[in-house]
PDB file of N, CA and C in Angstrom:
ATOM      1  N   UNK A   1      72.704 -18.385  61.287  1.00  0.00           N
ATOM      2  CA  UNK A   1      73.448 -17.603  62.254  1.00  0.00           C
ATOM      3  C   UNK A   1      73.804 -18.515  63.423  1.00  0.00           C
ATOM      4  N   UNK A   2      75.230 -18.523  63.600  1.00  0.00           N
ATOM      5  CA  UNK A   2      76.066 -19.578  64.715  1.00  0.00           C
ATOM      6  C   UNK A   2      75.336 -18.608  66.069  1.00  0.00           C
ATOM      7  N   UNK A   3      75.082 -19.483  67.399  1.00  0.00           N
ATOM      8  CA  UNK A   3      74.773 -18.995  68.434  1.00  0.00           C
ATOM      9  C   UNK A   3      76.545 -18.544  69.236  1.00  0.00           C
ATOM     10  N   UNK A   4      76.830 -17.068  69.738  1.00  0.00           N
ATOM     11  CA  UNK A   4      77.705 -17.046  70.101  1.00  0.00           C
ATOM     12  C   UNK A   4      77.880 -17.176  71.369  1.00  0.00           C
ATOM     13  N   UNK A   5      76.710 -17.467  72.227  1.00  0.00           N
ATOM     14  CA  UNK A   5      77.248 -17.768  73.564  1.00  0.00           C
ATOM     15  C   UNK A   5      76.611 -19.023  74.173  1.00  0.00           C
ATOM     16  N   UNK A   6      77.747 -19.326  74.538  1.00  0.00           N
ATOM     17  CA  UNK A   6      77.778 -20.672  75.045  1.00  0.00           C
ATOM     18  C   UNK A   6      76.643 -21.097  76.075  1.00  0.00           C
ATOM     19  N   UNK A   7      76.142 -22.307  75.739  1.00  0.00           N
ATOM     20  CA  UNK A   7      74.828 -22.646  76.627  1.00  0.00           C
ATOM     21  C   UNK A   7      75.392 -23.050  78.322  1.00  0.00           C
ATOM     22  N   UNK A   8      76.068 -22.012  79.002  1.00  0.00           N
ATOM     23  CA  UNK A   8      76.723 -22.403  80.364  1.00  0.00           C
ATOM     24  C   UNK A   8      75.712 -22.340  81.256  1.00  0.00           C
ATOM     25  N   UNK A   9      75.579 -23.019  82.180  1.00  0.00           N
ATOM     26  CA  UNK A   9      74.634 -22.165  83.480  1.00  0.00           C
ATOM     27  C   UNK A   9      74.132 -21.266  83.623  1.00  0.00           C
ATOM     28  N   UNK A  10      75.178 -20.060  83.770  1.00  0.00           N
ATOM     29  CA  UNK A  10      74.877 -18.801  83.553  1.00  0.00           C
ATOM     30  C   UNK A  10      74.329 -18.220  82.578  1.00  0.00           C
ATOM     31  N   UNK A  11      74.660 -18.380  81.336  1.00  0.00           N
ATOM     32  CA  UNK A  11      73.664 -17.741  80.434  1.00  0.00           C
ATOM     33  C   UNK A  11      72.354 -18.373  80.394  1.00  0.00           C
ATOM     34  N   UNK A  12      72.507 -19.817  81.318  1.00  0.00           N
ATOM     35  CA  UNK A  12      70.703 -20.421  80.932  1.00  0.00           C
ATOM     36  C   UNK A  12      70.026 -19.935  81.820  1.00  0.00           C
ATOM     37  N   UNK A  13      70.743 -19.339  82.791  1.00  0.00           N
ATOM     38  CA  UNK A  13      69.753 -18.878  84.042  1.00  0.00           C
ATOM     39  C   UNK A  13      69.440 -17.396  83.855  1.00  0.00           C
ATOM     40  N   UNK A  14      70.328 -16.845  82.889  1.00  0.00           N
ATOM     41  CA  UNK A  14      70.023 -15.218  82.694  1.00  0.00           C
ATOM     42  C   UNK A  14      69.053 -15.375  81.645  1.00  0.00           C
ATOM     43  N   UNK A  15      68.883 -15.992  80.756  1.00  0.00           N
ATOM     44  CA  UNK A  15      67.547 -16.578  80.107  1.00  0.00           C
ATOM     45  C   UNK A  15      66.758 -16.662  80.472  1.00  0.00           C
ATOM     46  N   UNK A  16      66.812 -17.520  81.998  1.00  0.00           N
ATOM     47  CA  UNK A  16      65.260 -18.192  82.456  1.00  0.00           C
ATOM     48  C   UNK A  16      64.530 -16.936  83.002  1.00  0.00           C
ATOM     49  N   UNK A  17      65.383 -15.419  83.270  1.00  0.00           N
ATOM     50  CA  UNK A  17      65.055 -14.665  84.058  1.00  0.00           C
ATOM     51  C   UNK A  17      64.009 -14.021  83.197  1.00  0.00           C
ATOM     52  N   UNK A  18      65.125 -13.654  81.839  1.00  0.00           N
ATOM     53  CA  UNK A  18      64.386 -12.884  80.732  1.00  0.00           C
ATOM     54  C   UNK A  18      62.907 -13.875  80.087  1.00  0.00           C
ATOM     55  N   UNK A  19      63.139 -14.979  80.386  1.00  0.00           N
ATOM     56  CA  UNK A  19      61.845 -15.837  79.363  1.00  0.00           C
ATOM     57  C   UNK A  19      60.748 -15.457  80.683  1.00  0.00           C
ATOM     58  N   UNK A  20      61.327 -16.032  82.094  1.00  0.00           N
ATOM     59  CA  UNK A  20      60.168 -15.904  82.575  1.00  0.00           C
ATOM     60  C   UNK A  20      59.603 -14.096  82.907  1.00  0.00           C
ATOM     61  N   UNK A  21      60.037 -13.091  82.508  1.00  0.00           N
ATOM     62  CA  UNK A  21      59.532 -11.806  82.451  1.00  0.00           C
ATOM     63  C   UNK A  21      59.215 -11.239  81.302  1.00  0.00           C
ATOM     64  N   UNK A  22      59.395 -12.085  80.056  1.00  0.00           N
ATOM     65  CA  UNK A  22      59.140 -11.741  78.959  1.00  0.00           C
ATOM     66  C   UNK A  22      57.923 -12.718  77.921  1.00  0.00           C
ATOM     67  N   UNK A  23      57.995 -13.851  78.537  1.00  0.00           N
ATOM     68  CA  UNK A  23      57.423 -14.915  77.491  1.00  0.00           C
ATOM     69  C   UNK A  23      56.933 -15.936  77.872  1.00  0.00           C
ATOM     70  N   UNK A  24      56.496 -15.930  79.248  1.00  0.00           N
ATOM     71  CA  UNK A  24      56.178 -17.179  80.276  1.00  0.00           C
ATOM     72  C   UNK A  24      54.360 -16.536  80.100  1.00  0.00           C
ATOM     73  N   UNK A  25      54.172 -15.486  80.340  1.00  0.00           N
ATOM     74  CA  UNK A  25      52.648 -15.307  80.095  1.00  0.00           C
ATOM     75  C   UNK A  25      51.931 -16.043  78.549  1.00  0.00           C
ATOM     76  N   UNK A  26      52.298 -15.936  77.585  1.00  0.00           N
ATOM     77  CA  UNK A  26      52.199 -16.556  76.508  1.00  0.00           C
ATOM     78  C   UNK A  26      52.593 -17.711  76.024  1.00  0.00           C
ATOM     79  N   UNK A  27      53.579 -18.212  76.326  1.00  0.00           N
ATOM     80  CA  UNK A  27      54.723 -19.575  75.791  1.00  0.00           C
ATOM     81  C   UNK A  27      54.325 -20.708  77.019  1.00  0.00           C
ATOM     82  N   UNK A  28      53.632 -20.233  78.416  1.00  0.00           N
ATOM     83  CA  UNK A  28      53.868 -21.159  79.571  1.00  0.00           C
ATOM     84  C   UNK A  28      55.290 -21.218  80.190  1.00  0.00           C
ATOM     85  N   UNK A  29      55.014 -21.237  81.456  1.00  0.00           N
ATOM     86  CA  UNK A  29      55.959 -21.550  82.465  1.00  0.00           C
ATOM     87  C   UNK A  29      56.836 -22.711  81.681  1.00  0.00           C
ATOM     88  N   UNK A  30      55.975 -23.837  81.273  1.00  0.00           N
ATOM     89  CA  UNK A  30      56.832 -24.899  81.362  1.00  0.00           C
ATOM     90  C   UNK A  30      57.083 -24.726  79.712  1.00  0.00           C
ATOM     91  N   UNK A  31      57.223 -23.726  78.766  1.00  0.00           N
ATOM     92  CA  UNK A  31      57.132 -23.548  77.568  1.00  0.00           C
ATOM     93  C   UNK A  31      56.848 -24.639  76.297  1.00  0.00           C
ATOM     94  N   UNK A  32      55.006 -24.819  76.907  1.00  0.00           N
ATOM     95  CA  UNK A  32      54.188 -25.919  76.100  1.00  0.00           C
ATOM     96  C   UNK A  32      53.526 -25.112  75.214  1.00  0.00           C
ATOM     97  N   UNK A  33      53.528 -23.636  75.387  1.00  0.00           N
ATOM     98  CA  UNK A  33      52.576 -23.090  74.881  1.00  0.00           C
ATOM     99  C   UNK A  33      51.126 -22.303  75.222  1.00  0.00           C
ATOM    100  N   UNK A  34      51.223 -22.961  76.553  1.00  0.00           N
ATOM    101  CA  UNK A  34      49.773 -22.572  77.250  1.00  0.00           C
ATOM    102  C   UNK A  34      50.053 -21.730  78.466  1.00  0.00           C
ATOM    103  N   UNK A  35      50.106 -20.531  78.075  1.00  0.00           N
ATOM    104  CA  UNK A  35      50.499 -19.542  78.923  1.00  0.00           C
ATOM    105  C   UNK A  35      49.168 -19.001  78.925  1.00  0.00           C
ATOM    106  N   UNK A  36      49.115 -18.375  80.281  1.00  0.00           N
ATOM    107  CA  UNK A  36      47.695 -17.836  80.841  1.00  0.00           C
ATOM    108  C   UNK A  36      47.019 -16.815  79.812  1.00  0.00           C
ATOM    109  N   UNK A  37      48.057 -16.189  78.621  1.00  0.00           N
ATOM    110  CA  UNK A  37      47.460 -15.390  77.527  1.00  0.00           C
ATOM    111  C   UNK A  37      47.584 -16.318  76.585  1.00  0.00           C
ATOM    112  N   UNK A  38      47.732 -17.115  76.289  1.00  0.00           N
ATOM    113  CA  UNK A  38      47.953 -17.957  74.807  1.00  0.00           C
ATOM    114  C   UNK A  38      46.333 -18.123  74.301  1.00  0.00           C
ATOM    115  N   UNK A  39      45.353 -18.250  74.611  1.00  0.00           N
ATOM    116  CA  UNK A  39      43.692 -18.309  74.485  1.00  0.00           C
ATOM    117  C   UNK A  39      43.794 -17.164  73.947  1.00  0.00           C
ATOM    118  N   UNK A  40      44.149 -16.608  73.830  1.00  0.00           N
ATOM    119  CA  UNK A  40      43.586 -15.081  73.502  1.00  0.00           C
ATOM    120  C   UNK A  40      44.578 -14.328  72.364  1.00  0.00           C
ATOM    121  N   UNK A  41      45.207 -15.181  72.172  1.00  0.00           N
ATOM    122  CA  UNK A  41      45.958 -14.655  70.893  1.00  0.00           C
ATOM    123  C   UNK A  41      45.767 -15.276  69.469  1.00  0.00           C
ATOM    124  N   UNK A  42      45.537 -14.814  68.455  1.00  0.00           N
ATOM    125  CA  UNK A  42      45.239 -15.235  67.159  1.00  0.00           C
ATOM    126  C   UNK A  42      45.832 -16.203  66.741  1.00  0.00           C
ATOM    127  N   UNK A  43      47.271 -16.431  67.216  1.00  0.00           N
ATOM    128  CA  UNK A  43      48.118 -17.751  66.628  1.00  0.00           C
ATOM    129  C   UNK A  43      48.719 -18.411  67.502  1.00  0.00           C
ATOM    130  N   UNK A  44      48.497 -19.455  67.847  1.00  0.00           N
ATOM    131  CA  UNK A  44      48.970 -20.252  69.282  1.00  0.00           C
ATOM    132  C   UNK A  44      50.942 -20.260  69.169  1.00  0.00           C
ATOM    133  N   UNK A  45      50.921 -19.755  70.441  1.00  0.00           N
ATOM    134  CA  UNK A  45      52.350 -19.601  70.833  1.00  0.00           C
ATOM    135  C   UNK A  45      53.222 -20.848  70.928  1.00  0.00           C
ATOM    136  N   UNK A  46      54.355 -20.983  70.078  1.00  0.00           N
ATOM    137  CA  UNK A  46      55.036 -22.117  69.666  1.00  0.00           C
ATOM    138  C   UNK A  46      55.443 -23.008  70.849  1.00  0.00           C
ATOM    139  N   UNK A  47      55.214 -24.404  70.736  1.00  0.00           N
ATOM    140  CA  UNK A  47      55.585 -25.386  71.804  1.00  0.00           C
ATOM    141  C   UNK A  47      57.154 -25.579  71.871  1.00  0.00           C
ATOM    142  N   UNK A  48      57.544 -25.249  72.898  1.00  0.00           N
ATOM    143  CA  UNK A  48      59.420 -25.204  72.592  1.00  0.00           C
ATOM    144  C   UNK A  48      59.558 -26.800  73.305  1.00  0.00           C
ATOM    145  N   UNK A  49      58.205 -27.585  73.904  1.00  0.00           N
ATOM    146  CA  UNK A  49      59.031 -28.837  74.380  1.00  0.00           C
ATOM    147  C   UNK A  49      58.561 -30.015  73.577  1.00  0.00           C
ATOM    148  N   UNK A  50      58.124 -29.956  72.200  1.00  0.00           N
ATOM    149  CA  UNK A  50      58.609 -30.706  71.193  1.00  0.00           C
ATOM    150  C   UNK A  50      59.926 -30.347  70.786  1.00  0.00           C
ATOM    151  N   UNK A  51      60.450 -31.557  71.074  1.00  0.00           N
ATOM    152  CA  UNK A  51      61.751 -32.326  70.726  1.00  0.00           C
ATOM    153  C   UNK A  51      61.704 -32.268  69.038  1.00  0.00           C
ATOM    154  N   UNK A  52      60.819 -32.737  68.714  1.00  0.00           N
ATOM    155  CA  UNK A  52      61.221 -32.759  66.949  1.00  0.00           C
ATOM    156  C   UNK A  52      61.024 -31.869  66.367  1.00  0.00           C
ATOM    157  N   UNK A  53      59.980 -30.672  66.889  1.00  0.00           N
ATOM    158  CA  UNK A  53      59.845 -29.180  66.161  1.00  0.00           C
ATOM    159  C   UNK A  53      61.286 -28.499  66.612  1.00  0.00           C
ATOM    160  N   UNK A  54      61.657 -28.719  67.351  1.00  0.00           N
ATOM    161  CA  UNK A  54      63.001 -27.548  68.312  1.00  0.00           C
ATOM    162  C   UNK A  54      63.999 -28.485  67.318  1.00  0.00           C
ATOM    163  N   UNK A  55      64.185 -29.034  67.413  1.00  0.00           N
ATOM    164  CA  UNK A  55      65.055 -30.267  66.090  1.00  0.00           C
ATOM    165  C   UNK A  55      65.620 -30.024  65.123  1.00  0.00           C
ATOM    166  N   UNK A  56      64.651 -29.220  64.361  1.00  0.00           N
ATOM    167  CA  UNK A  56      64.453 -28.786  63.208  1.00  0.00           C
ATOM    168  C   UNK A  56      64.569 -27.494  63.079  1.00  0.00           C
ATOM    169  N   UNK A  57      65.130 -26.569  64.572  1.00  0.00           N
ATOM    170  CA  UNK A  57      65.144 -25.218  64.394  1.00  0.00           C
ATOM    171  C   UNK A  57      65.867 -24.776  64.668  1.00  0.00           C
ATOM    172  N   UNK A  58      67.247 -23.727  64.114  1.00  0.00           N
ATOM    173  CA  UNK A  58      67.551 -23.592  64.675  1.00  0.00           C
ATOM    174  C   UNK A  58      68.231 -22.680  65.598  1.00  0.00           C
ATOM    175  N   UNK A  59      69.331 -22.267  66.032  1.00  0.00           N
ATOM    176  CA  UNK A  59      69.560 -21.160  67.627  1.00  0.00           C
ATOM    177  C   UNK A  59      69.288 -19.811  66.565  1.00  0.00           C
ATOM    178  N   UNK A  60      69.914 -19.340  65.104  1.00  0.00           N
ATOM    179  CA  UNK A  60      69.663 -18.392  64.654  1.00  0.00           C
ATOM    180  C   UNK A  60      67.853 -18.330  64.233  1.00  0.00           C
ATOM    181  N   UNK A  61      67.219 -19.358  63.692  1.00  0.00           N
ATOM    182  CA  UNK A  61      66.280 -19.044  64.007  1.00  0.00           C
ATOM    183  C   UNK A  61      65.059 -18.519  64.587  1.00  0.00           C
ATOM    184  N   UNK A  62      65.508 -19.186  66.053  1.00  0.00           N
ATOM    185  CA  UNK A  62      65.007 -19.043  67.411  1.00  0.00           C
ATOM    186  C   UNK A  62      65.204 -17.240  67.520  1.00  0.00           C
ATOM    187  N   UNK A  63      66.924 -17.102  67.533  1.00  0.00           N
ATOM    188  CA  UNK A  63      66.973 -15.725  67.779  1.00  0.00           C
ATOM    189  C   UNK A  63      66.396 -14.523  66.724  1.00  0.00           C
ATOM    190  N   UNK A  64      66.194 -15.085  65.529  1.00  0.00           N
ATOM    191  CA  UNK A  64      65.385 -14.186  64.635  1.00  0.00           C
ATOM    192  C   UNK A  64      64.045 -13.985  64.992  1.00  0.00           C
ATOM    193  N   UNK A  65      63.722 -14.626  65.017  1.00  0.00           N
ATOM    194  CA  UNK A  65      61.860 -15.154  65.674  1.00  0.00           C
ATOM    195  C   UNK A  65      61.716 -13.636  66.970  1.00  0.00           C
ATOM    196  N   UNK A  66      63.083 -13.883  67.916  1.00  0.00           N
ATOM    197  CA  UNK A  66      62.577 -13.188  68.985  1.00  0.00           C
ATOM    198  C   UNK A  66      63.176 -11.732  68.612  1.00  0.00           C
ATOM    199  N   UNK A  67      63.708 -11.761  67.623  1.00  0.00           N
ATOM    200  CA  UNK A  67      64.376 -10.069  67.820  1.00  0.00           C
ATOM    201  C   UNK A  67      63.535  -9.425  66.772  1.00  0.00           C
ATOM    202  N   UNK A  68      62.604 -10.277  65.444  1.00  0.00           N
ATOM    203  CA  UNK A  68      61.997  -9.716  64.412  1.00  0.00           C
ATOM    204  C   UNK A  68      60.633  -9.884  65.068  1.00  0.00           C
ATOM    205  N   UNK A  69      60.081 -10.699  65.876  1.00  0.00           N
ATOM    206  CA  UNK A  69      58.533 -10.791  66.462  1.00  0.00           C
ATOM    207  C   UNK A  69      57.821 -11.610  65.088  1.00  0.00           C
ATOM    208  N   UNK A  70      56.913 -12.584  65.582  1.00  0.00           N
ATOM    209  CA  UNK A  70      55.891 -12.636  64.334  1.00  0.00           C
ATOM    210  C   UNK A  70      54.383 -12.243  65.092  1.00  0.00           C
ATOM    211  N   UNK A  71      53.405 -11.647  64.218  1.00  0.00           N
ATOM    212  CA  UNK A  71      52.143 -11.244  64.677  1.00  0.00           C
ATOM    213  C   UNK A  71      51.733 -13.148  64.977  1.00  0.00           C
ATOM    214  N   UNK A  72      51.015 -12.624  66.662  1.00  0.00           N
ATOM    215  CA  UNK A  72      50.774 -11.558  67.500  1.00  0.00           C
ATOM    216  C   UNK A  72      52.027 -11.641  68.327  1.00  0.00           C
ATOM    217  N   UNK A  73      53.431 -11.786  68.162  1.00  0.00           N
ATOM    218  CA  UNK A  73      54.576 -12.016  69.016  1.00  0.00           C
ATOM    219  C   UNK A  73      55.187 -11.124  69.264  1.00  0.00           C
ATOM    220  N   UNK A  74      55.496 -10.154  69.890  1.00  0.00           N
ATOM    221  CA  UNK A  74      55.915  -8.319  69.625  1.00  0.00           C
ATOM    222  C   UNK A  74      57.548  -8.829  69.185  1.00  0.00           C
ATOM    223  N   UNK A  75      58.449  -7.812  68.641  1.00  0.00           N
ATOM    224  CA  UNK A  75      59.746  -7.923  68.066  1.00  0.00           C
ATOM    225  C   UNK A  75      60.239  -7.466  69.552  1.00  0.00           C
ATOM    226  N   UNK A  76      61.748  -7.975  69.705  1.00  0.00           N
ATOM    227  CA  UNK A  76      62.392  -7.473  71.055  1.00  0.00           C
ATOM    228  C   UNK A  76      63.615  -7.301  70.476  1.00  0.00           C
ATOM    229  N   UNK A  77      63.514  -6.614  69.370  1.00  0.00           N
ATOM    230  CA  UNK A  77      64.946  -6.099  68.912  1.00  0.00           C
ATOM    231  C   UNK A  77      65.381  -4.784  69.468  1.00  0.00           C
ATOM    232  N   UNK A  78      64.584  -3.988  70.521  1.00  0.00           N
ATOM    233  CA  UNK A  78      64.935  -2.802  70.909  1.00  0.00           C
ATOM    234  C   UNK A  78      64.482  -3.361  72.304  1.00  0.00           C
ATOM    235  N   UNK A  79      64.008  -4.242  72.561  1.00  0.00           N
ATOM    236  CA  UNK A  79      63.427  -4.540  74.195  1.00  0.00           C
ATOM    237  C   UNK A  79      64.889  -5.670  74.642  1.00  0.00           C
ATOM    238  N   UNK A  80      65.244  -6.030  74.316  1.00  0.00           N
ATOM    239  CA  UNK A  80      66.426  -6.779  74.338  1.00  0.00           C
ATOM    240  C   UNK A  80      67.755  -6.917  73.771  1.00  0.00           C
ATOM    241  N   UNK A  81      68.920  -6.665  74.828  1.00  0.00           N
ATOM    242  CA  UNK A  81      70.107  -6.797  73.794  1.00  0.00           C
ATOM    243  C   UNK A  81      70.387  -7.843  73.065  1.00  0.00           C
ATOM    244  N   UNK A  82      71.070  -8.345  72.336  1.00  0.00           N
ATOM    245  CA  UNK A  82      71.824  -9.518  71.683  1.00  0.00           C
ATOM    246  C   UNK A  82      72.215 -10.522  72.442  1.00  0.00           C
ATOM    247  N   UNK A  83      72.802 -10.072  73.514  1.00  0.00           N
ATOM    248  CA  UNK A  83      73.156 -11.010  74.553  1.00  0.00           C
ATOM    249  C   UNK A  83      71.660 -11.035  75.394  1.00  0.00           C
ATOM    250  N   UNK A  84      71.025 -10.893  75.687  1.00  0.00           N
ATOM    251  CA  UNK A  84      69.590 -11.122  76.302  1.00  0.00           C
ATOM    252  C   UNK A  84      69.080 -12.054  75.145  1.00  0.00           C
ATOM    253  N   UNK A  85      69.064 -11.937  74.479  1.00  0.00           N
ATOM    254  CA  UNK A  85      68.257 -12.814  73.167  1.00  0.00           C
ATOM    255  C   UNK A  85      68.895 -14.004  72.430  1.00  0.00           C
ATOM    256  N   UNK A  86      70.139 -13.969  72.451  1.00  0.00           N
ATOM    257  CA  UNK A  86      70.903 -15.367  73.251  1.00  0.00           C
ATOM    258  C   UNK A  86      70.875 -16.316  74.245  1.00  0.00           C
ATOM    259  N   UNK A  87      70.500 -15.569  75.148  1.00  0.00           N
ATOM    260  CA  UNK A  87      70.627 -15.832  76.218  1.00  0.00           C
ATOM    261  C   UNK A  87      69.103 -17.084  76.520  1.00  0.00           C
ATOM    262  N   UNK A  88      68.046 -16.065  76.051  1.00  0.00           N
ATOM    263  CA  UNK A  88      66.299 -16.521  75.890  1.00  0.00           C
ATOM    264  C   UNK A  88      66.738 -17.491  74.801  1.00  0.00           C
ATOM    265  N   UNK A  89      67.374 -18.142  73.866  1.00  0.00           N
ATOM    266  CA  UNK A  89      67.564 -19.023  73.175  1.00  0.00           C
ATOM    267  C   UNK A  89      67.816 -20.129  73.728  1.00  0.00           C
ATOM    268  N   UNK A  90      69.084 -19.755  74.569  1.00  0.00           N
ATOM    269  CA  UNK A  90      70.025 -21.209  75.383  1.00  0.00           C
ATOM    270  C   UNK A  90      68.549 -21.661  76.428  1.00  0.00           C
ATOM    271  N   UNK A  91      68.279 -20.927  77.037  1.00  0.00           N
ATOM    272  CA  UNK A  91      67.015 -21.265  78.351  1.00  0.00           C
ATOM    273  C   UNK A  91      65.760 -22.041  77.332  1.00  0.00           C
ATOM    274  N   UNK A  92      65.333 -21.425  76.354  1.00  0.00           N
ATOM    275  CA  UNK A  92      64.362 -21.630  75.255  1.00  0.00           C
ATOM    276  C   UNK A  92      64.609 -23.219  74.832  1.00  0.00           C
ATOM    277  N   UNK A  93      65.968 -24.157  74.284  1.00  0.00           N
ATOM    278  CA  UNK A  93      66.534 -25.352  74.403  1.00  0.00           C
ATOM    279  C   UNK A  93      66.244 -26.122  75.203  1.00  0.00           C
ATOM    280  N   UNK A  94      65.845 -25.281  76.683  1.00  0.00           N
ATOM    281  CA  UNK A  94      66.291 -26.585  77.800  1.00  0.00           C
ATOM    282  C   UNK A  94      64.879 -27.092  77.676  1.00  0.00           C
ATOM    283  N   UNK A  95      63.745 -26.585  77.273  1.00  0.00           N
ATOM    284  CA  UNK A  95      62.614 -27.197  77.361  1.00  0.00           C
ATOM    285  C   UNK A  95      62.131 -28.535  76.774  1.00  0.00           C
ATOM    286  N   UNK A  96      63.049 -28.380  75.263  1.00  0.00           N
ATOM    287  CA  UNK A  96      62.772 -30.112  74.595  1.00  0.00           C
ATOM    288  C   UNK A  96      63.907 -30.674  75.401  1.00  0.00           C
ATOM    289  N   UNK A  97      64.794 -30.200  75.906  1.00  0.00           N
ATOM    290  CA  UNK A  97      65.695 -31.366  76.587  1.00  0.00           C
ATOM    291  C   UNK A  97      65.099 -31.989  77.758  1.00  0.00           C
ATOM    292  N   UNK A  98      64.033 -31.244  78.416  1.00  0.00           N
ATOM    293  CA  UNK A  98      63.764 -31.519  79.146  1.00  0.00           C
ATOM    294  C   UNK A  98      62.454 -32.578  79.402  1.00  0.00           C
ATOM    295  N   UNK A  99      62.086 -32.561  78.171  1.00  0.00           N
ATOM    296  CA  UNK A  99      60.736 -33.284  77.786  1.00  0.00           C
ATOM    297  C   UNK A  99      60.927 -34.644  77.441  1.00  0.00           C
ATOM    298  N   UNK A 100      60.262 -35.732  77.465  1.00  0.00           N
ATOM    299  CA  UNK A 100      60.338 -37.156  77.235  1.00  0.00           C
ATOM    300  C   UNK A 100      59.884 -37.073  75.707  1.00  0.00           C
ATOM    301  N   UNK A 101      60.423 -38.266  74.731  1.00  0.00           N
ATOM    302  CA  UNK A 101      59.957 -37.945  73.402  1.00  0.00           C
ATOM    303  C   UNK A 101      58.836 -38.881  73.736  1.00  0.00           C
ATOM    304  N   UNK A 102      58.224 -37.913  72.443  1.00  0.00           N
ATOM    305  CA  UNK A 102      56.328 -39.092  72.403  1.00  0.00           C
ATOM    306  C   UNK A 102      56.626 -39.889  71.645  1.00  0.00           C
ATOM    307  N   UNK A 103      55.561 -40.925  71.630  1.00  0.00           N
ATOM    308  CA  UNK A 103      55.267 -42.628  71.235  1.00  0.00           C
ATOM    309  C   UNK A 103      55.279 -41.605  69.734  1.00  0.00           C
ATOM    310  N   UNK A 104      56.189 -42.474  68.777  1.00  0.00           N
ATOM    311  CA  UNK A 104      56.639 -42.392  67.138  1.00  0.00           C
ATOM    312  C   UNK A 104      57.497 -41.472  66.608  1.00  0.00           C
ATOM    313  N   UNK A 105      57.978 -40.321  67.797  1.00  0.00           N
ATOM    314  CA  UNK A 105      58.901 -39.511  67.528  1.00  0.00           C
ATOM    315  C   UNK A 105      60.464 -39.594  68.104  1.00  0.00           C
ATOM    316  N   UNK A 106      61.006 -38.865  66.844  1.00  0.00           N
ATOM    317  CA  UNK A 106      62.398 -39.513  67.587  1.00  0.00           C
ATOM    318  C   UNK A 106      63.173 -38.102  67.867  1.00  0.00           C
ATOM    319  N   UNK A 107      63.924 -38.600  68.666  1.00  0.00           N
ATOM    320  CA  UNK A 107      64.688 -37.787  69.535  1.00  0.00           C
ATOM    321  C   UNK A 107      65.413 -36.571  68.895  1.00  0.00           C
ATOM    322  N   UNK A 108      65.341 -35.673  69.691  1.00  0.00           N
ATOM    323  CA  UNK A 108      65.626 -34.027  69.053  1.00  0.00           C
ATOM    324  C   UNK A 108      67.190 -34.941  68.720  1.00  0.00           C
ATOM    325  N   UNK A 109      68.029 -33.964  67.568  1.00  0.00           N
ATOM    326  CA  UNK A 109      69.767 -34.414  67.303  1.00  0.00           C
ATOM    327  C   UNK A 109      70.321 -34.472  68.556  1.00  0.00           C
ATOM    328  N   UNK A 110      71.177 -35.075  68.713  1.00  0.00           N
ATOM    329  CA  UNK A 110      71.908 -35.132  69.920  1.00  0.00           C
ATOM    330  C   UNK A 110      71.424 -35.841  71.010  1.00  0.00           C
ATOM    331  N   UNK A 111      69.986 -36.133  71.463  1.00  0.00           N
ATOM    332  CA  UNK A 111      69.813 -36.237  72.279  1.00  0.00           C
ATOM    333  C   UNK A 111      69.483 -37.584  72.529  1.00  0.00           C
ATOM    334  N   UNK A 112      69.332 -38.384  73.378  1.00  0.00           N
ATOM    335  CA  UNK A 112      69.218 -40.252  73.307  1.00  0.00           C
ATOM    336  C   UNK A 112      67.876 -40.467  73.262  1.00  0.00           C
TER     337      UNK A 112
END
C-alpha cells in the first residue's frame, strides 16, 4: 500500500502530535522503544530508530501495524482516521532519519 500523503511539515507535525498522545508512552519519546510502559508489556515495542529495521519496512506496513494493532499494541482503526495514521507514519520515518547508523550497518535506502 502506496503512502498517500506526502511527508510535508505539516503532516509530520500532525503526526508528532498524534505519536506523542498515542505512542510515546510505549515506543519512547525519542521512538527507541523505551517508553515509560514498554517494561511492562509482553513484547517490546518496535525501535523505529533503526535505520535498517525501518529499511526494510514499509509506509503500508507501518500503517497496517497501526490500524490492525499487534498484541500487546491496541488496533487504531476506529481510534484514528486514515489521514491520522498516515500522518503517525510520515512522523514514525523521521526517527531512523534522524539516528546515526551503527558500526556494520548500512544506511536506511535513500539515506547517505
Amino acid at each position: 500500500m502506496k503512502n498517500p500523503v506526502p511527508a510535508t511539515d505539516s503532516s509530520i507535525a500532525a503526526g508528532m502530535q498524534i505519536y506523542e498522545h498515542r505512542c510515546s508512552r510505549c515506543h519512547g519519546e525519542n521512538g527507541d522503544g523505551r517508553g515509560e510502559k514498554a517494561s511492562e508489556l509482553s513484547v517490546a515495542p518496535a525501535d523505529f530508530t533503526d535505520a535498517h529495521d525501518m529499511g526494510r519496512t514499509t509506509d503500508g506496513e507501518l500503517y497496517w501495524e497501526i490500524t490492525k494493532g499487534r498484541i500487546p499494541m491496541p488496533a487504531f482503526e476506529t481510534r484514528l482516521t486514515d489521514m491520522e495514521r498516515w500522518e503517525a507514519v510520515n512522523y514514525i520515518r523521521t526517527f531512523a532519519a534522524k539516528s546515526p547508523t551503527r558500526p556494520g550497518q548500512e544506511p536506511a535506502p535513500g539515506k547517505p
